[in-house]
C-alpha atoms as a PDB file:
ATOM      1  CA  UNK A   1     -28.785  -0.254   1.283  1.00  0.00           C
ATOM      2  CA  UNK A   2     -26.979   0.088   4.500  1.00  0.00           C
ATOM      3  CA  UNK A   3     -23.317  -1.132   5.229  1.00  0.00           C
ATOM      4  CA  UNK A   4     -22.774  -2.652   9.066  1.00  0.00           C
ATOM      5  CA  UNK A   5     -19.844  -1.170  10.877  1.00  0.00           C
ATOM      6  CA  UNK A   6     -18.497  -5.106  11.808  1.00  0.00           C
ATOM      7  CA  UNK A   7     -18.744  -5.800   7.737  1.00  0.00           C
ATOM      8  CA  UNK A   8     -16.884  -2.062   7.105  1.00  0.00           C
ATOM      9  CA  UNK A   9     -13.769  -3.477  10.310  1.00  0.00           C
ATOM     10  CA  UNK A  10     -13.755  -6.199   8.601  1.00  0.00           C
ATOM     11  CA  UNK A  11     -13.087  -4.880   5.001  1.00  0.00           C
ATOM     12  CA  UNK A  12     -10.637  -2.759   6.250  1.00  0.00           C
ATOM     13  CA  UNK A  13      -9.164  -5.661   8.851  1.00  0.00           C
ATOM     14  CA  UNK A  14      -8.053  -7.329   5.235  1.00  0.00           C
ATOM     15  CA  UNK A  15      -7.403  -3.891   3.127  1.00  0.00           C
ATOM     16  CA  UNK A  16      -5.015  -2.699   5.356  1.00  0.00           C
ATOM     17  CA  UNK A  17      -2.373  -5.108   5.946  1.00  0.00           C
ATOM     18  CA  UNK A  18      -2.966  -6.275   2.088  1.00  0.00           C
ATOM     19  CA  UNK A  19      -2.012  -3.024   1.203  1.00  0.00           C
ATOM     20  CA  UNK A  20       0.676  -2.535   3.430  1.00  0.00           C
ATOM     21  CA  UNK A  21       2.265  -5.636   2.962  1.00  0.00           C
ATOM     22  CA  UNK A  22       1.947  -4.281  -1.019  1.00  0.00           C
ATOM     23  CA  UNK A  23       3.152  -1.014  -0.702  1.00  0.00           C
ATOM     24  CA  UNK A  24       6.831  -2.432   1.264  1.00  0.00           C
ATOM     25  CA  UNK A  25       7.368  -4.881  -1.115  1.00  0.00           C
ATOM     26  CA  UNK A  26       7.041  -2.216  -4.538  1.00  0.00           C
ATOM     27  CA  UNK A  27       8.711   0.038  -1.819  1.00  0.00           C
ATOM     28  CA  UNK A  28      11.896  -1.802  -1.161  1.00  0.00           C
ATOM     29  CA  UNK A  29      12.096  -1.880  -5.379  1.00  0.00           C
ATOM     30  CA  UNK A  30      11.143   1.525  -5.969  1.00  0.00           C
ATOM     31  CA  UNK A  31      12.402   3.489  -3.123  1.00  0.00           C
ATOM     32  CA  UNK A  32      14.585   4.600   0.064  1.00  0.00           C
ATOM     33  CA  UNK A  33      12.463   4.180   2.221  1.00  0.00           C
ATOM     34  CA  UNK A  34       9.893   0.788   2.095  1.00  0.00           C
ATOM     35  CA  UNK A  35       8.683   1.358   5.665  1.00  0.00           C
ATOM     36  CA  UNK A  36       8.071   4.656   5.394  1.00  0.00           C
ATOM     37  CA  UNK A  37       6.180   4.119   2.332  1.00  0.00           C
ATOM     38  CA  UNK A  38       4.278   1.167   3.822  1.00  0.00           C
ATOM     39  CA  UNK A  39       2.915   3.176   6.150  1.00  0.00           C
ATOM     40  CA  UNK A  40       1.567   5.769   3.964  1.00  0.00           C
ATOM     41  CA  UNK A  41       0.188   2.477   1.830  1.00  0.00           C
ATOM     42  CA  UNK A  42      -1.544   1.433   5.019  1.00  0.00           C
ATOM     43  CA  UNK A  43      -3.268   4.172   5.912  1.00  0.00           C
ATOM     44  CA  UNK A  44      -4.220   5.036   2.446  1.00  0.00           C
ATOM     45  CA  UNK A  45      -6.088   1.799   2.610  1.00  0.00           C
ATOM     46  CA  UNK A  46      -8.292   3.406   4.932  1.00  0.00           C
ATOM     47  CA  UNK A  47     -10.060   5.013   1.321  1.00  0.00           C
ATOM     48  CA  UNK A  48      -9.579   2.143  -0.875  1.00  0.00           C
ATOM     49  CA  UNK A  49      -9.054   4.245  -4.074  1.00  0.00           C
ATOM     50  CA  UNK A  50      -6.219   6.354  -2.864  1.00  0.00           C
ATOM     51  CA  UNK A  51      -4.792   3.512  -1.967  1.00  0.00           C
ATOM     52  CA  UNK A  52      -5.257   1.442  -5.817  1.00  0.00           C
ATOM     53  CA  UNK A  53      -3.950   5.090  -6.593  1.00  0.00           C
ATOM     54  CA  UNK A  54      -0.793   4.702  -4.615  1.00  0.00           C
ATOM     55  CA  UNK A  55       0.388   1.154  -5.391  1.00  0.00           C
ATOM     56  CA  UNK A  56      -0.516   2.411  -9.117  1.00  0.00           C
ATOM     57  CA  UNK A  57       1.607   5.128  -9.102  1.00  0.00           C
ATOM     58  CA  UNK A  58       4.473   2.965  -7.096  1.00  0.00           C
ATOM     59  CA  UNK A  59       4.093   0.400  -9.752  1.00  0.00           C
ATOM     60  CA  UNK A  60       4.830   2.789 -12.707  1.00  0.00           C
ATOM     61  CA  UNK A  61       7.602   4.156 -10.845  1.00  0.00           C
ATOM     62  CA  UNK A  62      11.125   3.497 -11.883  1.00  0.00           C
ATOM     63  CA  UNK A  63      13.032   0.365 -10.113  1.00  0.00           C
ATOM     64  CA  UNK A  64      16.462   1.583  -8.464  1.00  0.00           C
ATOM     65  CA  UNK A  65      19.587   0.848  -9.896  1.00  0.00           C
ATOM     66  CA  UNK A  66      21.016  -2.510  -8.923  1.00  0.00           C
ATOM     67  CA  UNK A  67      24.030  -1.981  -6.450  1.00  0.00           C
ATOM     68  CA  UNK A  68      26.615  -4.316  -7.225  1.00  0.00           C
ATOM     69  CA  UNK A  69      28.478  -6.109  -4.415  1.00  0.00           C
END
C-alpha cells in the first residue's frame, strides 16, 4: 500500500496548524514562552508522534502561578 504525496501535504496541511494552534494555547498556561513553544509544536507535527509526545508532555506539565493584578 502506497501513500500519494498530495494525500501526505494534505495530512500535514491539517496536522500542522492543529498542532500549533495546540501547543500556544497549553503554552501560554504552561510556559514563558507560547510562541516559542508553538513553533517547536509545529514542526514536531511534521512526525505526528513526537508531536502527541509534546502536547502530552505540555499537558502534564504544571500550570504557572496565577499573577494577581
Amino acid at each position: 500500500m502506497s501513500i500519494s504525496a498530495s494525500l501526505l501535504g494534505i495530512i500535514l496541511l491539517i496536522l500542522v496548524p492543529c498542532f500549533a494552534g495546540v501547543s500556544y494555547y497549553l503554552g501560554k498556561r504552561k510556559t514563558t514562552t507560547p510562541i516559542v513553544v508553538a513553533l517547536m509544536g509545529g514542526f514536531l507535527a511534521l512526525i505526528p508522534l513526537l508531536g502527541i509526545i509534546f502536547i502530552m508532555v505540555l499537558i502534564f506539565k504544571q500550570d504557572l502561578p496565577q499573577q494577581e493584578s
